[in-house]
Protein backbone atom coordinates (compact mmCIF):
# COMPACT_ATOMS: atom_id res chain seq x y z
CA UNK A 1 75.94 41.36 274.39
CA UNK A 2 73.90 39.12 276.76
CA UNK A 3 70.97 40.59 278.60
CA UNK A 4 72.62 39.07 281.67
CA UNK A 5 75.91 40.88 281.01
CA UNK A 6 73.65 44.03 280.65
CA UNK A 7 71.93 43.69 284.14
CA UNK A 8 75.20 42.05 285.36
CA UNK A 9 74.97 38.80 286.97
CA UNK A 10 75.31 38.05 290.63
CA UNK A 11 78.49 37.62 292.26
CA UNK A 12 77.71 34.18 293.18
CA UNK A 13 76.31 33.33 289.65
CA UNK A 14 79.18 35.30 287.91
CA UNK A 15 81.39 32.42 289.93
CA UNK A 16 79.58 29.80 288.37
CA UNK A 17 79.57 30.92 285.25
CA UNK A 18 83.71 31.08 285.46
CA UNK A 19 84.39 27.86 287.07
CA UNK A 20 82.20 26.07 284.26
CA UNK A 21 84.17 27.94 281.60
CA UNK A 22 87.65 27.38 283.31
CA UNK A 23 86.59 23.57 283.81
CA UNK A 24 86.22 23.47 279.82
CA UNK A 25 88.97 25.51 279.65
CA UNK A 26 91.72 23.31 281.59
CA UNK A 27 90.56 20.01 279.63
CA UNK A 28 91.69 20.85 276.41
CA UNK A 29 94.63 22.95 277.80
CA UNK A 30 95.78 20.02 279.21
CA UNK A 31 95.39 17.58 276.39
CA UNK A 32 97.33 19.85 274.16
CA UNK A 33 100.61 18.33 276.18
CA UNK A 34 99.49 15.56 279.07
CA UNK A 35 99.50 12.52 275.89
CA UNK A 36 102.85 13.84 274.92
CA UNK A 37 104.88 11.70 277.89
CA UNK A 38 102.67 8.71 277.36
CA UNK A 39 103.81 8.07 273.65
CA UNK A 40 106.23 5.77 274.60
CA UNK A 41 103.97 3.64 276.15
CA UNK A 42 101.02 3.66 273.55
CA UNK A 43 103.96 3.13 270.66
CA UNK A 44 104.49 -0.43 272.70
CA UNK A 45 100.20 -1.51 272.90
CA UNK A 46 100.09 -0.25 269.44
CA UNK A 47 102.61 -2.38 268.14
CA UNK A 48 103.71 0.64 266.10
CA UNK A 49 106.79 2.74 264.79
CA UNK A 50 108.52 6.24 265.75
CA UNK A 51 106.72 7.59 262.97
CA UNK A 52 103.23 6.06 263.14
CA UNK A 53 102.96 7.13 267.08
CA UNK A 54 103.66 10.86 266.38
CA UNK A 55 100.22 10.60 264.06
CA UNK A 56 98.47 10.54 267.78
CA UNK A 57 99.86 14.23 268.26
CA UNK A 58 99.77 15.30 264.32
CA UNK A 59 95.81 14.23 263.97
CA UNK A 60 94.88 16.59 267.30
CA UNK A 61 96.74 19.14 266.33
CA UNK A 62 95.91 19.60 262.75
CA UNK A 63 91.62 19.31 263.94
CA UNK A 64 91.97 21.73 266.28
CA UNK A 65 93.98 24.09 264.01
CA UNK A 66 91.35 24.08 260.73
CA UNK A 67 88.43 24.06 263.03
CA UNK A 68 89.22 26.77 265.30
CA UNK A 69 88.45 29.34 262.73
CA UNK A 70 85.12 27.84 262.43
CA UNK A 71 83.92 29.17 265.95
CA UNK A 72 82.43 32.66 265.24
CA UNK A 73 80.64 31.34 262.21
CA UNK A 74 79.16 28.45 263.98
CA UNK A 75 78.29 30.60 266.97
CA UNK A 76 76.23 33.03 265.09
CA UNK A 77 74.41 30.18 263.22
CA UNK A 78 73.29 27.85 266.45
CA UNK A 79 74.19 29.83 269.76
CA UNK A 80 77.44 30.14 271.69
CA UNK A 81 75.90 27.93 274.56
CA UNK A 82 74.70 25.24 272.37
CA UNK A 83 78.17 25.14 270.44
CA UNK A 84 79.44 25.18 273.75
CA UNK A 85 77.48 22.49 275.32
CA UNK A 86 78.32 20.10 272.07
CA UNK A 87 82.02 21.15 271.87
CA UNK A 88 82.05 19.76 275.82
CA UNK A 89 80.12 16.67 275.35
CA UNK A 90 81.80 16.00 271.73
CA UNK A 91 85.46 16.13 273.33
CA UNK A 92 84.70 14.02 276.61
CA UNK A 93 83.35 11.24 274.76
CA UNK A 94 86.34 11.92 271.98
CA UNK A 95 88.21 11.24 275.13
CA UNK A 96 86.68 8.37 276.32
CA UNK A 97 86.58 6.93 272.64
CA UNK A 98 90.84 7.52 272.94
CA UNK A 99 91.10 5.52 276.29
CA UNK A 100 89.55 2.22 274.93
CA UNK A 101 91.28 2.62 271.59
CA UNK A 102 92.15 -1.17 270.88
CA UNK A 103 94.34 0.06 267.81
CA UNK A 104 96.49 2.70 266.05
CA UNK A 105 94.02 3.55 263.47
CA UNK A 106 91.14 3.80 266.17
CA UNK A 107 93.16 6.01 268.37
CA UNK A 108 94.23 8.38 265.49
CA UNK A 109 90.82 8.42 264.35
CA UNK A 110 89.44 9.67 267.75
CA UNK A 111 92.05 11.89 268.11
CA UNK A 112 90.79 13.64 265.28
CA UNK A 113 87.76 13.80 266.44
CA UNK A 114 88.76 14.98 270.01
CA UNK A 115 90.70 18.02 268.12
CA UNK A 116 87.78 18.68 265.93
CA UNK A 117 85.12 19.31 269.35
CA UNK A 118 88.09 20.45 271.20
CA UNK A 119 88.80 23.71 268.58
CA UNK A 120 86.19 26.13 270.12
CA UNK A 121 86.61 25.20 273.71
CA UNK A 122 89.62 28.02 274.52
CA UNK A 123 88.26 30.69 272.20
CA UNK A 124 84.35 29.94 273.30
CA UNK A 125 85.39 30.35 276.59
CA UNK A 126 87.31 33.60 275.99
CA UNK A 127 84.25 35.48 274.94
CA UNK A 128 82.17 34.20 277.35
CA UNK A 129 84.07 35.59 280.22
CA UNK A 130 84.72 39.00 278.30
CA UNK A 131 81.03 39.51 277.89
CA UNK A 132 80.23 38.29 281.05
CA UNK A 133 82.23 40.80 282.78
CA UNK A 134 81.77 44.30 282.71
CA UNK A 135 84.47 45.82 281.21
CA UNK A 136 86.41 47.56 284.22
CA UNK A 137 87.01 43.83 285.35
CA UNK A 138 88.03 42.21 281.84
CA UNK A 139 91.55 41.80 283.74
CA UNK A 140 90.43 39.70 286.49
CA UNK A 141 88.40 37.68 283.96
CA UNK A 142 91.51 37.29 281.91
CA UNK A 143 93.49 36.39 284.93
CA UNK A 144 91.28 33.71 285.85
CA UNK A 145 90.55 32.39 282.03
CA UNK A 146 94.97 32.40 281.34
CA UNK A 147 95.23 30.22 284.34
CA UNK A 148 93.97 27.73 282.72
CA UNK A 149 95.65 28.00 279.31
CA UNK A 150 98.91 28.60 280.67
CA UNK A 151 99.11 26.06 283.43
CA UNK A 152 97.33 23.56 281.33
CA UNK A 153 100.21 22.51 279.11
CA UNK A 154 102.32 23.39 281.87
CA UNK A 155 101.20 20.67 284.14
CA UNK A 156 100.21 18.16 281.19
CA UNK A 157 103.26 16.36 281.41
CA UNK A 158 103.69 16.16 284.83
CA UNK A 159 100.23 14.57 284.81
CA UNK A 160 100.73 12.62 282.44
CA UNK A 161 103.98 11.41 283.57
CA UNK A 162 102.18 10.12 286.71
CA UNK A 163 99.07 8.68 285.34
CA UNK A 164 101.36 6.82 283.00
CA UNK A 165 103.76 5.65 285.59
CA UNK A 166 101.54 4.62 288.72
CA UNK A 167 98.11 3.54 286.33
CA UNK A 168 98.03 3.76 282.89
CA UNK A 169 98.71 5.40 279.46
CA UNK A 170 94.84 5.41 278.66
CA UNK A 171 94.37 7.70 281.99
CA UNK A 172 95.84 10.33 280.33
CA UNK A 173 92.35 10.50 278.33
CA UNK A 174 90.01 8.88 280.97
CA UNK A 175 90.72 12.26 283.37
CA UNK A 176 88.76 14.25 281.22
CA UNK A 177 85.40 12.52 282.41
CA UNK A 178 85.29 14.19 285.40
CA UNK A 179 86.14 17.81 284.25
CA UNK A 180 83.53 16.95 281.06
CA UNK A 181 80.67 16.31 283.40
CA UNK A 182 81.20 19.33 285.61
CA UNK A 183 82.01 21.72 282.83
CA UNK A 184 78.91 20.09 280.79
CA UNK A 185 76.36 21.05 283.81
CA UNK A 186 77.63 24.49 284.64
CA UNK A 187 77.48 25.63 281.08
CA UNK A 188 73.83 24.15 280.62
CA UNK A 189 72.67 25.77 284.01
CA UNK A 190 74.54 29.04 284.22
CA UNK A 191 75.32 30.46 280.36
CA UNK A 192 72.79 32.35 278.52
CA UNK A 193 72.16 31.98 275.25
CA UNK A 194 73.42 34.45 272.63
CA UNK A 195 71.25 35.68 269.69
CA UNK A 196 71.29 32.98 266.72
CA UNK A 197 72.08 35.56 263.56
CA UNK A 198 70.88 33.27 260.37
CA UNK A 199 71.34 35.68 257.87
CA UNK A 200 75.24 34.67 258.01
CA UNK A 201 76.34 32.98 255.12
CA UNK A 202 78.94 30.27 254.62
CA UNK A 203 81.97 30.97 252.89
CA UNK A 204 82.95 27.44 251.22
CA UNK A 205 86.28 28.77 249.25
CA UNK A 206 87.57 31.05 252.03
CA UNK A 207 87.07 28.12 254.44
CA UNK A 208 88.57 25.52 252.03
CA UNK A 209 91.49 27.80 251.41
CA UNK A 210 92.56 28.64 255.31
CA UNK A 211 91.57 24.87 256.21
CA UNK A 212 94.17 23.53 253.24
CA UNK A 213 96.96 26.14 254.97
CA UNK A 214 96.82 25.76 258.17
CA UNK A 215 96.56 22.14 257.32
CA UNK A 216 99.15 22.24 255.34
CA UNK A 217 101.73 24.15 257.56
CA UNK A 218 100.75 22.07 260.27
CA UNK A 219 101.72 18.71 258.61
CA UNK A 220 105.23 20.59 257.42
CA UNK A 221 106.25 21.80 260.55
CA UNK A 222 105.16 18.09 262.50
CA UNK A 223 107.06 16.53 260.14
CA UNK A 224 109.55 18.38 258.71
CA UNK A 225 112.45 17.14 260.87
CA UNK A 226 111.93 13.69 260.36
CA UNK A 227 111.60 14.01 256.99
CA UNK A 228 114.75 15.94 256.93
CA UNK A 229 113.00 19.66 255.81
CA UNK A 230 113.30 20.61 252.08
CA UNK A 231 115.02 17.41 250.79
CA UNK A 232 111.74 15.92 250.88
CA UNK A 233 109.10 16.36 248.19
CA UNK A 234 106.33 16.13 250.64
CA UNK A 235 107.36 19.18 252.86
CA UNK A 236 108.10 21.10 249.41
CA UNK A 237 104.33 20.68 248.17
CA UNK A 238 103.22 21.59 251.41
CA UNK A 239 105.06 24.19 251.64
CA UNK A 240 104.06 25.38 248.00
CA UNK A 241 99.95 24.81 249.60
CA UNK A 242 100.89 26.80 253.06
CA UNK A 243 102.03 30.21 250.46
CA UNK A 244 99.09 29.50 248.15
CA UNK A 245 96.47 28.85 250.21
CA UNK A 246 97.15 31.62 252.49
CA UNK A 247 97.71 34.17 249.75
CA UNK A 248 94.32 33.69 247.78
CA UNK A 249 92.86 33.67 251.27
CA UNK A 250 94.12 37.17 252.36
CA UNK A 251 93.09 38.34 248.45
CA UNK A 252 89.77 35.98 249.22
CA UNK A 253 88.27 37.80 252.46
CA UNK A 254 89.11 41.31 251.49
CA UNK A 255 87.06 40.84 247.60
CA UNK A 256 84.69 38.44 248.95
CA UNK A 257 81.00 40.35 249.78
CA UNK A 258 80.82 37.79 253.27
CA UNK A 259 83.69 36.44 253.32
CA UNK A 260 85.00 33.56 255.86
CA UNK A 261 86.55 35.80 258.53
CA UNK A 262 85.42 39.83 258.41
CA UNK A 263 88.61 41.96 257.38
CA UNK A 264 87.02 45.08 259.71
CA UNK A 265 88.66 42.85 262.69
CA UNK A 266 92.21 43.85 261.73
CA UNK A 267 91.15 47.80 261.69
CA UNK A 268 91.46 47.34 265.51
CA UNK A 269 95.23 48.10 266.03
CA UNK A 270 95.41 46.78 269.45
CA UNK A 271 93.59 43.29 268.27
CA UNK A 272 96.26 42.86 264.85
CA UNK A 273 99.27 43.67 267.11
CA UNK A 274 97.69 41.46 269.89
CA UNK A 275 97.68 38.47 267.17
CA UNK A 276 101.38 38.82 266.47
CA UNK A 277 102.58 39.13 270.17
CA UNK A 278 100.84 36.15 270.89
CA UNK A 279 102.24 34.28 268.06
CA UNK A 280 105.62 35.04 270.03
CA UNK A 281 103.97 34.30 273.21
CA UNK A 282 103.32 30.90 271.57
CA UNK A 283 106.48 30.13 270.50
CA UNK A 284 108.21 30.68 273.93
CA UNK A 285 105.57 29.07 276.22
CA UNK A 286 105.98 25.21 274.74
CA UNK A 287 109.10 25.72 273.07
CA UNK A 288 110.84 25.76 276.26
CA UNK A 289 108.50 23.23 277.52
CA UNK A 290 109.89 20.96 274.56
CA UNK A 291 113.67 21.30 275.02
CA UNK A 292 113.86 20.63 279.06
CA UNK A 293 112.12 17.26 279.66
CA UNK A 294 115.31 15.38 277.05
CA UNK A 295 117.98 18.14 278.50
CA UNK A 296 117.25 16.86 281.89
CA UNK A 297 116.61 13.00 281.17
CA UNK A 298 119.18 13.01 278.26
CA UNK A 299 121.71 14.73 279.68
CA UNK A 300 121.36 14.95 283.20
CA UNK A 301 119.67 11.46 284.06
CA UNK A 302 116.57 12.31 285.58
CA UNK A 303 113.69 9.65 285.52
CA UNK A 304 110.81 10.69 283.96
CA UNK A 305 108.88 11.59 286.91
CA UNK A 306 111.51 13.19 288.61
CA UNK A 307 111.49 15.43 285.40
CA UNK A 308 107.75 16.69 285.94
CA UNK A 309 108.30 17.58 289.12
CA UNK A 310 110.65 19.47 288.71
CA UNK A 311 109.03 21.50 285.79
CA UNK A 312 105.70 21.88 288.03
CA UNK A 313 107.15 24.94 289.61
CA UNK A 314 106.88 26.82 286.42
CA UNK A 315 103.24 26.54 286.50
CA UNK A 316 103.02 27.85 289.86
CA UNK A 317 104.88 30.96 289.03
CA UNK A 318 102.54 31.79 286.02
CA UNK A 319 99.58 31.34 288.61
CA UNK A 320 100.93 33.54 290.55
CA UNK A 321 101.73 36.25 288.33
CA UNK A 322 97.84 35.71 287.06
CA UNK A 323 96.86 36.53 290.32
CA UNK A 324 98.60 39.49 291.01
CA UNK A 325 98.29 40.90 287.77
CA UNK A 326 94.12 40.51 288.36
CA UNK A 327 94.86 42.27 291.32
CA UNK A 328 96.70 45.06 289.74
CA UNK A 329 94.57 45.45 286.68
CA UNK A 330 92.72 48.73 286.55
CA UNK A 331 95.21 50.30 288.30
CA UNK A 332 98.64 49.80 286.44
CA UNK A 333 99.12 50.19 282.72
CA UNK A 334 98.65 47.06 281.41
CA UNK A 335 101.43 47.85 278.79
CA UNK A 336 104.12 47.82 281.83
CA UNK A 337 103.19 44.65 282.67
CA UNK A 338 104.08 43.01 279.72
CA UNK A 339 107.20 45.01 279.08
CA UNK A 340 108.17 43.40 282.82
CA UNK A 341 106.95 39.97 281.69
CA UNK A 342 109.11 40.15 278.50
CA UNK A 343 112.36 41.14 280.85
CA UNK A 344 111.82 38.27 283.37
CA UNK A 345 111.50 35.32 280.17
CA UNK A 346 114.60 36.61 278.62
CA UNK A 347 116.26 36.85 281.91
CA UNK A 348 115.06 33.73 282.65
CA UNK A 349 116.36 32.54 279.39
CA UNK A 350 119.71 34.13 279.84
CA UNK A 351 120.29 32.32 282.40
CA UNK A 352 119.44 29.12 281.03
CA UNK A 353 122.03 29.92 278.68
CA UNK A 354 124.72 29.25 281.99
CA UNK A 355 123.42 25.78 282.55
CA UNK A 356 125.69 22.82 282.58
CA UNK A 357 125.20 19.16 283.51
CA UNK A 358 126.32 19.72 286.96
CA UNK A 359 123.39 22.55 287.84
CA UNK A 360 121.23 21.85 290.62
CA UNK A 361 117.61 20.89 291.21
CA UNK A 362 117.33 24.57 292.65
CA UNK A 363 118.54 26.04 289.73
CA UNK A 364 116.17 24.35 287.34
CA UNK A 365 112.95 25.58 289.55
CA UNK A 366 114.58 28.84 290.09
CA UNK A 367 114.55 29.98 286.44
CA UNK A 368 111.33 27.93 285.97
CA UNK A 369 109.62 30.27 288.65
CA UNK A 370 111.04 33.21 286.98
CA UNK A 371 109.76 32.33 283.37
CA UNK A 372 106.69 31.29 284.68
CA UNK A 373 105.98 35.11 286.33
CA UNK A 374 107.40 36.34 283.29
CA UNK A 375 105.01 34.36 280.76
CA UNK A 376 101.81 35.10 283.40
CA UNK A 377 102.99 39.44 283.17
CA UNK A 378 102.35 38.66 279.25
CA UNK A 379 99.64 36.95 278.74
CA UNK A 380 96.77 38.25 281.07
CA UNK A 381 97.27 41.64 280.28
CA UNK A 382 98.16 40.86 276.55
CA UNK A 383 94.51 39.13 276.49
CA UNK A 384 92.91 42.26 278.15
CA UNK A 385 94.09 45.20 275.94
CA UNK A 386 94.13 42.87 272.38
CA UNK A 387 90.48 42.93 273.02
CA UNK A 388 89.69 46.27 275.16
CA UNK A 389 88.48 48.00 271.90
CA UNK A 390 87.18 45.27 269.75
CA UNK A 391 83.67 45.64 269.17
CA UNK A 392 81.76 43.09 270.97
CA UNK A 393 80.63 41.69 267.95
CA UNK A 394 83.43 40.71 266.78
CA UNK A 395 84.73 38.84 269.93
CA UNK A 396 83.80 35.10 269.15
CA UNK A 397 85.69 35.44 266.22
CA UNK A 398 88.74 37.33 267.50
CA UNK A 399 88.90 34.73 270.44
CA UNK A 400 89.22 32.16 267.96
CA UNK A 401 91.95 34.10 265.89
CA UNK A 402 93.70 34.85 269.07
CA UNK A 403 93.67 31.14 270.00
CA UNK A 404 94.51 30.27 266.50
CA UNK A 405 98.04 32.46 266.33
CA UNK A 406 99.07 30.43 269.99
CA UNK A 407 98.87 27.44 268.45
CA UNK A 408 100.30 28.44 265.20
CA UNK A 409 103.54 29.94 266.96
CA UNK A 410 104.02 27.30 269.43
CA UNK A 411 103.92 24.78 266.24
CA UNK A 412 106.76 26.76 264.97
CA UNK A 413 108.26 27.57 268.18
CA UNK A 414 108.80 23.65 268.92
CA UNK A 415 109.83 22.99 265.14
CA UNK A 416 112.60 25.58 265.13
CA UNK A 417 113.86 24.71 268.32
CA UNK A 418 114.12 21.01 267.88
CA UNK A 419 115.98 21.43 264.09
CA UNK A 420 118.17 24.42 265.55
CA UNK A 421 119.02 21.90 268.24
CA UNK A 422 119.98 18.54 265.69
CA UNK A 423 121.63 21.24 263.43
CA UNK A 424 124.09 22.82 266.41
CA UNK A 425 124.63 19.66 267.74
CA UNK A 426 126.00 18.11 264.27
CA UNK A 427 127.99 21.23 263.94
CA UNK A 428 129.33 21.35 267.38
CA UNK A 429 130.45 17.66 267.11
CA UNK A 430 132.19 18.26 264.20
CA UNK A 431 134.04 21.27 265.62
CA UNK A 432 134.68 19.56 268.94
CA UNK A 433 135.99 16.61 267.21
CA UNK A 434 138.75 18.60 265.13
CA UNK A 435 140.38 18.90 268.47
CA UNK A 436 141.02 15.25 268.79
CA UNK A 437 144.13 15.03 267.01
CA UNK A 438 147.71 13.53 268.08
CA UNK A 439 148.68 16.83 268.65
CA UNK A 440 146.50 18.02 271.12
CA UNK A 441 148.61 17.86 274.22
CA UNK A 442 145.76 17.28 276.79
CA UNK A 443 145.14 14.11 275.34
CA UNK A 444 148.41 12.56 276.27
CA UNK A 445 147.65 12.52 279.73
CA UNK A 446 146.31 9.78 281.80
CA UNK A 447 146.33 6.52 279.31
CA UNK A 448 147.65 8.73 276.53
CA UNK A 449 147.18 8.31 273.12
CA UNK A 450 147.70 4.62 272.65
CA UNK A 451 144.84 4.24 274.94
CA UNK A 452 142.55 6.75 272.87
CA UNK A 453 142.75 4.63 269.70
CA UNK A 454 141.69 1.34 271.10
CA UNK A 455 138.18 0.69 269.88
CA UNK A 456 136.55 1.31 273.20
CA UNK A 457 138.73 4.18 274.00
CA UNK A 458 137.34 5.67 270.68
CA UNK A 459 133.84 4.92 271.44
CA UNK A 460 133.97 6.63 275.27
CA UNK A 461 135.96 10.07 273.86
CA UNK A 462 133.17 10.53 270.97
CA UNK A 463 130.59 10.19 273.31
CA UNK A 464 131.67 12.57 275.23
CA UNK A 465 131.82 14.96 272.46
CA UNK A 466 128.20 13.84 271.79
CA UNK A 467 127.24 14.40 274.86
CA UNK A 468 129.23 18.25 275.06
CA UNK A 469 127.94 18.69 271.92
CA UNK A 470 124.46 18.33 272.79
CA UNK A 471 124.46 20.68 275.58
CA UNK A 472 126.15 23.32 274.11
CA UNK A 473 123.32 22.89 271.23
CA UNK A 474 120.47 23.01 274.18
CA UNK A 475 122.36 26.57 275.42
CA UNK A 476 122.35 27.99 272.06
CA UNK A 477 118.36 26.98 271.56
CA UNK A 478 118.02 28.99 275.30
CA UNK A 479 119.72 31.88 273.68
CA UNK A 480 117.56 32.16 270.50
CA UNK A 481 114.30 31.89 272.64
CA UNK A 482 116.24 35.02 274.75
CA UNK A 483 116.34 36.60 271.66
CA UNK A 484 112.89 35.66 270.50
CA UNK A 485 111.82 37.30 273.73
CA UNK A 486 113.56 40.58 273.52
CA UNK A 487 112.80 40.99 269.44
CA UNK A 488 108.77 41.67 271.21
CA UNK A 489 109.71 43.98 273.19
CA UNK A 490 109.04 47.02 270.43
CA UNK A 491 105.69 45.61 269.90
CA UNK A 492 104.68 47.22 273.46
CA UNK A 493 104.89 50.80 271.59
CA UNK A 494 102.23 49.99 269.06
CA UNK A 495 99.78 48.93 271.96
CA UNK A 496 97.15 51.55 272.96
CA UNK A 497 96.68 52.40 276.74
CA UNK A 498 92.65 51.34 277.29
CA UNK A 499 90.66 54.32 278.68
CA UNK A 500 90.28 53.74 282.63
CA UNK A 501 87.05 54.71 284.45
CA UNK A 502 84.24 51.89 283.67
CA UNK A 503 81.66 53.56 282.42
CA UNK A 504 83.50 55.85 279.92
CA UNK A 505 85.90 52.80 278.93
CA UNK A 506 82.26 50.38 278.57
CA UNK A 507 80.66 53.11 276.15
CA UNK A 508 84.40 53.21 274.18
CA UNK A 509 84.03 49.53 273.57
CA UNK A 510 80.19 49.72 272.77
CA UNK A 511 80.77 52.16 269.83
């Protein structure tokens, strides 16, 4: 630990210290989702296809997921400020680089890059709060630092939505400036330096391995539905690299005299059940996220702005439950908390199950609200106990793991829900369309059959099977996310209780 979380910082530089972090923070939160709405519009400068576009989203996402790892290694070797400091400076000109992209290639390319600076932000900032804070207030710190990843690709699209529709699509890059600067300053002026250990070697083949599977599963899951799953060779050998890889890794790091990440990590039972909640926790936050912007423009006809609006109120709910639960950390078991943020997401999701194309605008912000409390009961107290008895030592690292597992599930999370929804909706049309039949008495009404079989008569019944078999495909994707939820709920049980009382609980983490 710091010498200034030893002492323990002034109030007044403690708040410097976390708005510099949360600055850093809510950039690359937001560019995880904000670029998403403005595809459209770069697709039409570009001058390219469906396919080459979604190579804007693949390239940041696949950077970000191999480098992440990277962060306690490259923290030990330079300094966590310094790594900081560059990771900052790297992504806001990656940023700028994005915004005056002239051509696909360019724009990919510093994508890539922005993913690559962009990988130790969240985790780097993790750590420095939880060492910055003495222990007793790792809950507020938590509150404060989830505010920022939650909210972030919360309100990306909403931004981006606007930027895109009263400036322009390279906006949705240029914003970063601004938070860059700010975050770039407070960092240099307020965070100490950590000890540089040199002795720390590099492990090439553990690295190699993990960066060729997450790599891997990244590029299967982004395109697996387009290339229509298994029936493709290319998701097959990546598929066959994802098992590989990640099996002589796991043999790798526990043979291996330093290997790439330290197996003693996963001896902390909190921190290995922390990873796999918050691989579910990933998989409900943008999975969601990912199904409502086409339910409501698709099948309800909202414009696009109309749509971020009225998923904004989702955000504020999750801020809210951040809040309190800072409030109430200390004092309630954090292990309640989440058990009632599990119950309000898969209420929430239950009754997203009910909707129909008639539902209100009240409705959608309604069970927005509610998911958004129950998603800010998870994570803020899910962040403080994964890491209440992981040695400090270890914490750069774990962040980064922690981090790591998000991203990994909500890759998934948005995969699964978009094939489960083409799936059901082929299958629902076909069952929906059995029905149409001369036999079916409530089709004689009105212009009857005769009208029916008429080209255009034909072409208006079968889109409204289309259009009843999409939404009862969106309700059945709500239901498996309810499911999702409730399937965590046993995963409470293996959670250890922290000790309470600071200075016993601070010596418990110490040893």
């Amino acid at each position: 630990m710091t010498t200034a979380t030893q002492e323990g910082p002034s109030k007044a530089h403690l708040g410097f210290i976390t708005l510099s972090v949360m600055l850093a923070t809510i950039m690359q939160a937001l560019d995880t989702t904000i670029a998403n709405v403005a595809l459209p519009h770069m697709q039409g400068a570009m001058g390219a296809t469906q396919d080459q576009i979604s190579w804007v989203l693949t390239s940041y996402i696949v950077a970000a997921a191999i480098f992440m790892p990277l962060t306690g290694f490259i923290s030990d070797r330079i300094g966590r400020k310094r790594l900081f400091m560059w990771s900052v400076a790297g992504f806001t000109i990656a940023s700028m680089l994005c915004g005056a992209a002239q051509s696909l290639e360019q724009i990919v390319l510093f994508r890539l890059l922005q993913g690559i600076f962009g990988a130790s932000l969240v985790p780097l900032s993790q750590a420095v709060l939880l060492d910055s804070y003495p222990p007793e207030k790792h809950g507020s710190a938590m509150a404060m630092w989830g505010i920022g990843v939650m909210v972030g690709p919360i309100l990306g699209p909403s931004l981006g939505g606007w930027l895109t529709e009263y400036y322009n699509w390279r906006w949705v890059f240029y914003i970063n400036l601004p938070f860059g600067l700010l975050a770039w300053f407070g960092l240099a002026a307020f965070i100490e330096e950590t000890k540089i250990n040199s002795s720390r070697r590099f492990d090439l083949l553990g690295f190699a391995l993990l960066s060729i599977g997450i790599g891997a599963l990244q590029m299967a899951l982004d395109r697996g539905q387009s290339q229509n799953w298994f029936a493709s060779a290319e998701i097959v050998i990546e598929t066959g690299l994802v098992v590989l890889c990640f099996y002589l890794f796991v043999v790798h790091i526990f043979t291996h005299s330093h290997p790439y990440i330290e197996p003693a990590l996963f001896k902390d039972r909190n921190f290995s059940v922390g990873l796999v909640f918050i691989f579910i926790v990933g998989i409900i936050l943008l999975a969601t996220m990912t199904l409502l912007p086409p339910f409501m423009q698709g099948l309800m006809g909202y414009p696009v702005i109309d749509v971020g609006y009225l998923l904004a109120p989702r955000g504020v709910g999750t801020m809210f439950a951040m809040m309190l639960v800072g409030r109430l950390s200390g004092r309630v078991d954090v292990r309640i908390l989440i058990l009632l943020g599990l119950l309000l997401t898969s209420f929430s999701m239950w009754e997203m199950t009910l909707f129909n194309t008639d539902i209100s605008n009240w409705d959608i912000i309604r069970t927005g609200v509610v998911q958004g409390l129950g998603l800010g009961f998870i994570f803020v107290p899910l962040s403080t106990i994964t890491f209440a008895t992981l040695a400090p030592r270890f914490r750069t690292e774990g962040t980064a793991l922690f981090s790591l597992m998000r991203n990994i599930g909500s890759s998934i999370g948005i995969s699964v829900v978009i094939t489960y929804l083409a799936q059901r909706t082929q299958m629902n049309h076909e069952v929906f369309a059995s029905y149409i039949t001369p036999f079916n008495q409530a089709l004689h009404h009105g212009g009857g059959m005769a009208e029916l079989m008429t080209p255009k008569g034909l072409s208006a019944i079968n889109g409204e099977v289309t259009r009843q078999a999409s939404l009862l495909a969106y309700l059945q994707d709500f239901r498996l996310m309810m499911w999702v939820s409730l399937c965590a709920i046993p995963l409470v049980l293996l959670l250890k209780a922290p000790q309470r009382g600071g200075g016993k609980e601070e010596m418990a983490i110490l040893e």
